[in-house]
Protein backbone atom coordinates (compact mmCIF):
# COMPACT_ATOMS: atom_id res chain seq x y z
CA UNK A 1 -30.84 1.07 -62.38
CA UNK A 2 -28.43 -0.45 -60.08
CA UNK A 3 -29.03 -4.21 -58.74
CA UNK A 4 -28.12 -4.14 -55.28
CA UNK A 5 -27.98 -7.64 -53.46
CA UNK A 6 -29.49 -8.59 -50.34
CA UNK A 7 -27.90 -10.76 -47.92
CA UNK A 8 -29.11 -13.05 -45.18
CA UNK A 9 -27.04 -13.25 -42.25
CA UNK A 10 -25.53 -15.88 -43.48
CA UNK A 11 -24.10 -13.89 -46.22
CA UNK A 12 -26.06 -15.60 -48.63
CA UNK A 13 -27.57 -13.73 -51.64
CA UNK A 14 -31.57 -13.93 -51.24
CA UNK A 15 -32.54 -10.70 -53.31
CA UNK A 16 -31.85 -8.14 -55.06
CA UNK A 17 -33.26 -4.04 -54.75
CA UNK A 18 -33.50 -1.97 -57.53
CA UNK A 19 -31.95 1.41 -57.13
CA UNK A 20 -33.10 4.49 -59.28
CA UNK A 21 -29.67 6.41 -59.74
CA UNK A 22 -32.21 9.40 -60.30
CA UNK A 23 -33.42 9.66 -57.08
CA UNK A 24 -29.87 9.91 -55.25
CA UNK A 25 -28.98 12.82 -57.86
CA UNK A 26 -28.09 10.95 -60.84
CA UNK A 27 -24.36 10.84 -61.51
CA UNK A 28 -21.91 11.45 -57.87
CA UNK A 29 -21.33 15.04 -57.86
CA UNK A 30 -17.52 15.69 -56.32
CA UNK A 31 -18.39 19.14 -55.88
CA UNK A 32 -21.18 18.54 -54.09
CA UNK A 33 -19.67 16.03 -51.86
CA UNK A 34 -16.60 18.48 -51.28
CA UNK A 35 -19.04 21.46 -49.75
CA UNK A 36 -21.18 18.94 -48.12
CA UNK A 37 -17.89 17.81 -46.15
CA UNK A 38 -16.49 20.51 -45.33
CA UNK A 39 -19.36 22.07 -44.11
CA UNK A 40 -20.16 18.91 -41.77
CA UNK A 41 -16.50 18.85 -40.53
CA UNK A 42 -16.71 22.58 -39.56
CA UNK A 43 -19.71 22.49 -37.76
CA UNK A 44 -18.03 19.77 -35.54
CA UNK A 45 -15.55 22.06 -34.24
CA UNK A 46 -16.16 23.45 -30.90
CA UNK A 47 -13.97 26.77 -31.52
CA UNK A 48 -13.03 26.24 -27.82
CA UNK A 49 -9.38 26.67 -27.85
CA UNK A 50 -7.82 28.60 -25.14
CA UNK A 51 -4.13 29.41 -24.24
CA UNK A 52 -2.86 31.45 -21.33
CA UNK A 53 -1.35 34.44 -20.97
CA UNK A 54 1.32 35.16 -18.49
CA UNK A 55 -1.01 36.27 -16.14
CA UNK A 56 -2.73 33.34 -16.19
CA UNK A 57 0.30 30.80 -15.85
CA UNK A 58 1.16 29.45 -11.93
CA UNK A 59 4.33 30.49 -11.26
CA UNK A 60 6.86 33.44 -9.19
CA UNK A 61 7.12 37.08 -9.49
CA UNK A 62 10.68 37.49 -8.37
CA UNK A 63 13.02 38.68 -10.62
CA UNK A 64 15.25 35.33 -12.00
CA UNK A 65 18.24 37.09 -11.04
CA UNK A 66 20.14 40.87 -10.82
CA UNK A 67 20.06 42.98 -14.01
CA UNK A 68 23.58 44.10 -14.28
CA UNK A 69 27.11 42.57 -13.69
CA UNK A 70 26.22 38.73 -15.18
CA UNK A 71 27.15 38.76 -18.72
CA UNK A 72 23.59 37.51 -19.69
CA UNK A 73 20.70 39.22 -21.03
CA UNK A 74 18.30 41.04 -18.98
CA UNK A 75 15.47 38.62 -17.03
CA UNK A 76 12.40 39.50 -15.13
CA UNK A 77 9.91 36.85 -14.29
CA UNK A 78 9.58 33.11 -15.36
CA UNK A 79 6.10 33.91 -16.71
CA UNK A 80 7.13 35.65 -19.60
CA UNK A 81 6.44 34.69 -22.77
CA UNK A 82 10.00 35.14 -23.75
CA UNK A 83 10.98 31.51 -21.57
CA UNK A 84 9.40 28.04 -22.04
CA UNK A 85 6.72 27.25 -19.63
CA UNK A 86 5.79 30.72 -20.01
CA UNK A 87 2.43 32.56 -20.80
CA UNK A 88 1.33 33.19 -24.59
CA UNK A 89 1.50 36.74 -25.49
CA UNK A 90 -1.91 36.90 -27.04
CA UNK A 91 -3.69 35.01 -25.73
CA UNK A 92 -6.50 32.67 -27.19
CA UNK A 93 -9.29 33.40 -24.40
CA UNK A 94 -12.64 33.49 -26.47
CA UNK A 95 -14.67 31.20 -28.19
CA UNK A 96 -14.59 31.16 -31.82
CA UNK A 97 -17.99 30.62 -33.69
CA UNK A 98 -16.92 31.56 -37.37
CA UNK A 99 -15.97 28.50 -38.22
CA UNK A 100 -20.43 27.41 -38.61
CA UNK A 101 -21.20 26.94 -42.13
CA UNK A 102 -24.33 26.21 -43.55
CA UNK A 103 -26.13 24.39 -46.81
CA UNK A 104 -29.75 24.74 -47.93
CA UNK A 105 -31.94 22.37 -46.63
CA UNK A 106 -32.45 20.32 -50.62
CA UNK A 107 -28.70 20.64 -51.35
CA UNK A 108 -27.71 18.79 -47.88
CA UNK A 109 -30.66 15.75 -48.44
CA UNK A 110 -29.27 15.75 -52.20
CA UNK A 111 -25.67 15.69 -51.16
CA UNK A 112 -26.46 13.45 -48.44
CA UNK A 113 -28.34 10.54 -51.32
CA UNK A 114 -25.36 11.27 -53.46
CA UNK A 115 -22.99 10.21 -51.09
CA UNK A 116 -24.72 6.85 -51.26
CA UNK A 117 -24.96 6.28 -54.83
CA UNK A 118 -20.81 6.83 -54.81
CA UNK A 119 -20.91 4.23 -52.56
CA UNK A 120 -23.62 1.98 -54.49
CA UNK A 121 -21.23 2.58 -57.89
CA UNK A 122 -18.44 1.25 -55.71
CA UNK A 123 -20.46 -2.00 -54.24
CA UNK A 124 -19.46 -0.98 -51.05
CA UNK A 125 -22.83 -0.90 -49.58
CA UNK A 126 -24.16 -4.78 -47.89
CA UNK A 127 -28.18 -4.76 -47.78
CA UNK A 128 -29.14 -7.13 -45.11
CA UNK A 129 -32.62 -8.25 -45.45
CA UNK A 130 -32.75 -8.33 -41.65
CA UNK A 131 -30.06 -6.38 -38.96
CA UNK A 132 -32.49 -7.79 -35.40
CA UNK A 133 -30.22 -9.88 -33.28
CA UNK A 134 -32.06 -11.95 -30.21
CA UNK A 135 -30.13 -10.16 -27.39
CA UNK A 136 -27.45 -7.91 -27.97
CA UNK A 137 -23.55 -10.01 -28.54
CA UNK A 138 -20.90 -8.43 -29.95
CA UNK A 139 -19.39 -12.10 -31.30
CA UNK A 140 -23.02 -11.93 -33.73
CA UNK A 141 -22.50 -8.94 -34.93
CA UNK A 142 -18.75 -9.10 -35.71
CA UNK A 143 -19.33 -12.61 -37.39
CA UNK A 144 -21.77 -10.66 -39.65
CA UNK A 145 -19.78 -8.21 -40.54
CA UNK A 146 -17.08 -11.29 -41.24
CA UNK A 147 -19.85 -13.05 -43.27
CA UNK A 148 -20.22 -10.02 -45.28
CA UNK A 149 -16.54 -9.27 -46.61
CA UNK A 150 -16.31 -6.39 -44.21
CA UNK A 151 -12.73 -5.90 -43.99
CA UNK A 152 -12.49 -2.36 -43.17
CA UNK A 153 -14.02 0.55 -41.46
CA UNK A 154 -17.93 0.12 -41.23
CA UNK A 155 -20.72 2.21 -41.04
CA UNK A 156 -23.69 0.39 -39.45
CA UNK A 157 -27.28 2.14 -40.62
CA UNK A 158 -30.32 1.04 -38.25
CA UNK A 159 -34.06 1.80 -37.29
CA UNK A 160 -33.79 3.74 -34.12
CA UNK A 161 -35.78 1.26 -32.82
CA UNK A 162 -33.61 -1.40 -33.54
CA UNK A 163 -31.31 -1.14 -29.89
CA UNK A 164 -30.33 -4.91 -29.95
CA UNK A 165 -28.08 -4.63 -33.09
CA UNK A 166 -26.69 -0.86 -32.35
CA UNK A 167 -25.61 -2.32 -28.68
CA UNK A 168 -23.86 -5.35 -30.31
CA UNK A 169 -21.91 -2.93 -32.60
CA UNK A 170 -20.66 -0.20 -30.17
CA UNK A 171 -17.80 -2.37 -28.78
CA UNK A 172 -16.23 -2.91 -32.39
CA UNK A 173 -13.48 -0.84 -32.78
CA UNK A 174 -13.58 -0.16 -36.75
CA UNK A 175 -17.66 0.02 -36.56
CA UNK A 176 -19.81 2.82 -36.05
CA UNK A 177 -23.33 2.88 -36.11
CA UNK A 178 -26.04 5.81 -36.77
CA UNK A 179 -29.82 6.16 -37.41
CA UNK A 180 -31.17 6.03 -40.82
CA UNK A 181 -32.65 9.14 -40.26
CA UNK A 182 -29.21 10.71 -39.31
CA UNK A 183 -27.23 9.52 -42.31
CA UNK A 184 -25.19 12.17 -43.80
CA UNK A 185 -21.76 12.13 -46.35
CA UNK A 186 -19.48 13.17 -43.69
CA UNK A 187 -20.21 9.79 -42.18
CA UNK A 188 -20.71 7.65 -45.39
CA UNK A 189 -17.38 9.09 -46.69
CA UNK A 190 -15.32 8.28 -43.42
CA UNK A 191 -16.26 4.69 -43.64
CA UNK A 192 -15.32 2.31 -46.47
CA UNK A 193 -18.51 0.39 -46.10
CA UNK A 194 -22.06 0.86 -45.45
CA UNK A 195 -24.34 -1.99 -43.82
CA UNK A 196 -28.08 -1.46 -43.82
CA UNK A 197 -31.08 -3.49 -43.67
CA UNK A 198 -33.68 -3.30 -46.80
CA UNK A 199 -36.49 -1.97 -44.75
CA UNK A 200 -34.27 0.95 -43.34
CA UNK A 201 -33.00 1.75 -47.21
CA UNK A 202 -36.03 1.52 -48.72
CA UNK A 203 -37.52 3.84 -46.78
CA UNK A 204 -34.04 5.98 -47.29
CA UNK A 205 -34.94 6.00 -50.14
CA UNK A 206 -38.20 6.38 -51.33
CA UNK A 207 -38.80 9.62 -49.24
CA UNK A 208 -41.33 8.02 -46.55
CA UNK A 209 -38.27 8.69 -44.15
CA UNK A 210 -37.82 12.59 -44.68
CA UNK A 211 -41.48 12.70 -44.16
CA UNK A 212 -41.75 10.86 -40.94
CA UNK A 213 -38.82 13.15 -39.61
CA UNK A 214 -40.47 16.41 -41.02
CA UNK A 215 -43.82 15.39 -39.00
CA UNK A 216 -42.10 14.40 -36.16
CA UNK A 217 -40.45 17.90 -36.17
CA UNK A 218 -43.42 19.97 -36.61
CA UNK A 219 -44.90 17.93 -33.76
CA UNK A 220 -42.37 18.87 -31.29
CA UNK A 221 -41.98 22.58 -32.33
CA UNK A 222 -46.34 22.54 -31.45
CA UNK A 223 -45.43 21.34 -28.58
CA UNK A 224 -42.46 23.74 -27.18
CA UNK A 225 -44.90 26.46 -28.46
């Protein structure tokens, strides 16, 4: 079992959470992590890039200058793609959709807990026992973040009904925040730390959460049907 403390927002220790290393896969799988990575970091890419050829680049017709008699090579146009400035000669024009990989549904949930036991093993995860601020202020949530030894980049875990904290984060420059039911190792492996409050991370973790989202899912696919 790991002992995780939980913090007040005065960065005082108040509790501590028990953490079954079984249920977040049992030792941190590299492997895992690895495929789980790259398959979130391809499915980002929009396969959108284009380049033009030299029919599509602005620019004259005429001939630069004569063909004979100037001691230079031959020249016809300033599209070409022979001549900076000039058109590409093939031509990226379509969108590329090869780069989608995929992950069965268990292995991405299992990579996704493992991904936070690596973190738990390195105590770089701060349990808050509470993350509501009164109005959203970017000075309290930066001053938490202080209180906590945050000294690097920060990934901020909330309800997503908890709008008061994930406004007072979104102006930090190092901090991102997500929704519980959103967190995935691409994200918890770009950040150094992970803040969450114990009612979000419980829930994380004892499974309640995956069923909530699984309900909520089958609710809207009855209702587009």
């Amino acid at each position: 079992m790991i002992e995780l403390p939980v913090y007040n927002k005065q960065g005082e220790q108040v509790d501590t959470l028990a953490v079954d290393e079984g249920q977040l896969g049992g030792d941190v799988r590299p492997d895992l992590l690895k495929q789980a990575y790259v398959m979130f970091h391809a499915n980002r890419r929009q396969g959108s890039a284009r380049t033009k050829s030299r029919g599509m680049v602005e620019g004259s017709t005429r001939k630069l200058y004569r063909q004979k008699g100037t001691g230079r090579a031959r020249m016809g146009a300033v599209r070409t793609n022979l001549r900076r400035g000039g058109g590409v000669a093939f031509a990226k024009t379509k969108t590329h959709e090869q780069y989608r990989k995929d992950m069965p549904k268990k292995m991405r949930r299992l990579a996704n807990r493992n991904a936070l036991l690596a973190k738990l093993v390195d105590q770089e995860v701060k349990c808050v026992d509470d993350l509501e601020f009164s109005e959203p202020k970017t000075r309290q949530c930066r001053e938490l973040l202080e209180t906590l030894g945050v000294d690097r980049t920060c990934l901020i875990a909330l309800d997503p009904t908890n709008r008061s904290a994930a406004l007072s984060a979104r102006n930090l420059p190092t901090v991102d925040t997500i929704r519980i039911d959103q967190l995935n190792a691409f994200d918890l492996l770009n950040h150094r730390y992970l803040v969450v409050d114990r009612a979000s991370l419980e829930a994380f973790l004892d499974g309640s959460l995956w069923e909530r989202v699984d309900e909520q899912a089958g609710e809207t696919a009855k209702e587009v049907a």
